[in-house]
C-alpha atoms as a PDB file:
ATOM      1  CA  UNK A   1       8.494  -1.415   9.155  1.00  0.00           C
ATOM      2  CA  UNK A   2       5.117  -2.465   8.146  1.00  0.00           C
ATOM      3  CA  UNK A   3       5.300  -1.543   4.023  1.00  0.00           C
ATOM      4  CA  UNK A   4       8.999  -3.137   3.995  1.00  0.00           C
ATOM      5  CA  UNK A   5       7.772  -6.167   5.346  1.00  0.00           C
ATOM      6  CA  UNK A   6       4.831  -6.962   2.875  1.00  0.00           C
ATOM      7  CA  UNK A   7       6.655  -5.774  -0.059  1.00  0.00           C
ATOM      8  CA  UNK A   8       9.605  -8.140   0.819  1.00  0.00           C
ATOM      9  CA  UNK A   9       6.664 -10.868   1.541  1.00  0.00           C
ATOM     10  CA  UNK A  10       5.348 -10.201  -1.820  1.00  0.00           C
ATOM     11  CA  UNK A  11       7.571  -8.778  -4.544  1.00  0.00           C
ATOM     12  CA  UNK A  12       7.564 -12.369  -6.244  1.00  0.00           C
ATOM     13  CA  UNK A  13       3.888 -12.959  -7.000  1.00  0.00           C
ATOM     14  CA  UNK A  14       2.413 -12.246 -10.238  1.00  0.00           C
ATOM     15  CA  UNK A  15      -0.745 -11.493  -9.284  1.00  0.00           C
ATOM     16  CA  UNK A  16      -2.504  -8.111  -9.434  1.00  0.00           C
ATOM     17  CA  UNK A  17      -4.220  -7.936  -6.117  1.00  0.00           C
ATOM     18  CA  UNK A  18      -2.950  -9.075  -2.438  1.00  0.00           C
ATOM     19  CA  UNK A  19      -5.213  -9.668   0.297  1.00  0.00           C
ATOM     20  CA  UNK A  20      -6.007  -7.466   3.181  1.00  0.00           C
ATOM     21  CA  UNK A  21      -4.553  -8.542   6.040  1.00  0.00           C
ATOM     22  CA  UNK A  22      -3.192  -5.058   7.031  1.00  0.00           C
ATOM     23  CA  UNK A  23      -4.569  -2.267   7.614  1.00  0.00           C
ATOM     24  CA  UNK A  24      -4.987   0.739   5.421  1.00  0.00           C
ATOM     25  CA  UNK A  25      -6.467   3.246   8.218  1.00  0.00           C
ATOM     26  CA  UNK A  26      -3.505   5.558   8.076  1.00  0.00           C
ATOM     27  CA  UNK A  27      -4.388   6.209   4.080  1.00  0.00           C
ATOM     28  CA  UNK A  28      -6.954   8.856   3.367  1.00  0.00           C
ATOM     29  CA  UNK A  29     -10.104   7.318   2.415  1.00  0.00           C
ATOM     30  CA  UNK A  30     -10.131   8.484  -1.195  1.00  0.00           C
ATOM     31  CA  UNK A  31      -6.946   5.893  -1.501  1.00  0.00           C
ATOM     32  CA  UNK A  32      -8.464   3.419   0.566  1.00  0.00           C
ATOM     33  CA  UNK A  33     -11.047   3.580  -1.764  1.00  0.00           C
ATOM     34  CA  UNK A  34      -8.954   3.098  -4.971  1.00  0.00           C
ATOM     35  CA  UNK A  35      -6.976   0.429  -3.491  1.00  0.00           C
ATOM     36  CA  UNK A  36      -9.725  -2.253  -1.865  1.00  0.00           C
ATOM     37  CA  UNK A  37     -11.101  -4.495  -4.076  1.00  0.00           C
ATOM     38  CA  UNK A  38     -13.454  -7.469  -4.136  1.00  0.00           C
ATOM     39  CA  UNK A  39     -12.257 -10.436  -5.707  1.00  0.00           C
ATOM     40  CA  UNK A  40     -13.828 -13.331  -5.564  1.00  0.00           C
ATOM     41  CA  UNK A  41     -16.258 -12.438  -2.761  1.00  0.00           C
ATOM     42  CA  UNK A  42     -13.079 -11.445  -0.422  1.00  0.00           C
ATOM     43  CA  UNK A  43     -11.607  -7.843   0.394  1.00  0.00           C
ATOM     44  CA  UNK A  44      -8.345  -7.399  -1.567  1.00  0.00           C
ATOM     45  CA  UNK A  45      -6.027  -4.519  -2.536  1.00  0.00           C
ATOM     46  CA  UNK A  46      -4.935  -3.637  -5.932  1.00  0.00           C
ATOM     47  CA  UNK A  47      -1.371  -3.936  -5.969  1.00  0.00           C
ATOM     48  CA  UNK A  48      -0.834  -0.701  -8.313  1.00  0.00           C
ATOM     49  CA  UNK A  49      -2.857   1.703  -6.702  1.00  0.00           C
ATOM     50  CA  UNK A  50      -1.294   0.448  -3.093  1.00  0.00           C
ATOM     51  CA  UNK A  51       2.070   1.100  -4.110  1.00  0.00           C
ATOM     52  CA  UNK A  52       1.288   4.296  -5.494  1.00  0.00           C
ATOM     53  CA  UNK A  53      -0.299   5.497  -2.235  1.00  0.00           C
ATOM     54  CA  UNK A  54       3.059   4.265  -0.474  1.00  0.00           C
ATOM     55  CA  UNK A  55       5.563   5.600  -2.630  1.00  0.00           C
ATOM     56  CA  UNK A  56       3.425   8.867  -2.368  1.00  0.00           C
ATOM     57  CA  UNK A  57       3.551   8.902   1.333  1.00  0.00           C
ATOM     58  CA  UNK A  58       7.207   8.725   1.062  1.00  0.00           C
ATOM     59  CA  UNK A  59       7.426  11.607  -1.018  1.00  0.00           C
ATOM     60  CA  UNK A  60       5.382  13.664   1.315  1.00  0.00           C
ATOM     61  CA  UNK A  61       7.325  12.544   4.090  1.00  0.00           C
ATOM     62  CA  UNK A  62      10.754  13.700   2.491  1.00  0.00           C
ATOM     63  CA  UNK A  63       9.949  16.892   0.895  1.00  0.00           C
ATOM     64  CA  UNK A  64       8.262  17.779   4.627  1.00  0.00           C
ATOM     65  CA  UNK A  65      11.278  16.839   6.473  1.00  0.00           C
ATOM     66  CA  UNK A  66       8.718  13.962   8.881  1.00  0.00           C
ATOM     67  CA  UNK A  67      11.270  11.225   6.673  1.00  0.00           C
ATOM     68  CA  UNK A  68      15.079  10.844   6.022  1.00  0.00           C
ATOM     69  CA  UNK A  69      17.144   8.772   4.617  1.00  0.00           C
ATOM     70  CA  UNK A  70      21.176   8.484   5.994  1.00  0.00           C
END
């Protein structure tokens, strides 16, 4: 899974932004928009707002039944 992946790839760093080398097209645009970020003159993602938008995609996908956990 995509989100498993890059949290396992980054759950050590410090830092406040990652970059963007995913995608974030299957996010609305309004949390596209709260997570992208320049830094630097490069495209990165806010690390708080992304995991918010995750975590709350998980929630939405348990309490509609499109996500479960065995």
């Amino acid at each position: 899974m995509l989100f498993g992946r890059l949290f396992r790839e980054h759950r050590k760093k410090v830092s406040t932004h990652l970059s963007a080398d995913f995608s974030l097209s299957s996010a609305i645009l309004r949390w596209q928009a709260s997570i992208r970020d320049k830094a630097d003159s490069e495209i990165m993602y806010k690390q708080k707002p992304l995991e918010l938008c995750v975590f709350s995609y998980i929630a939405d996908g348990l309490s509609n039944g499109d996500l479960y956990v065995e």
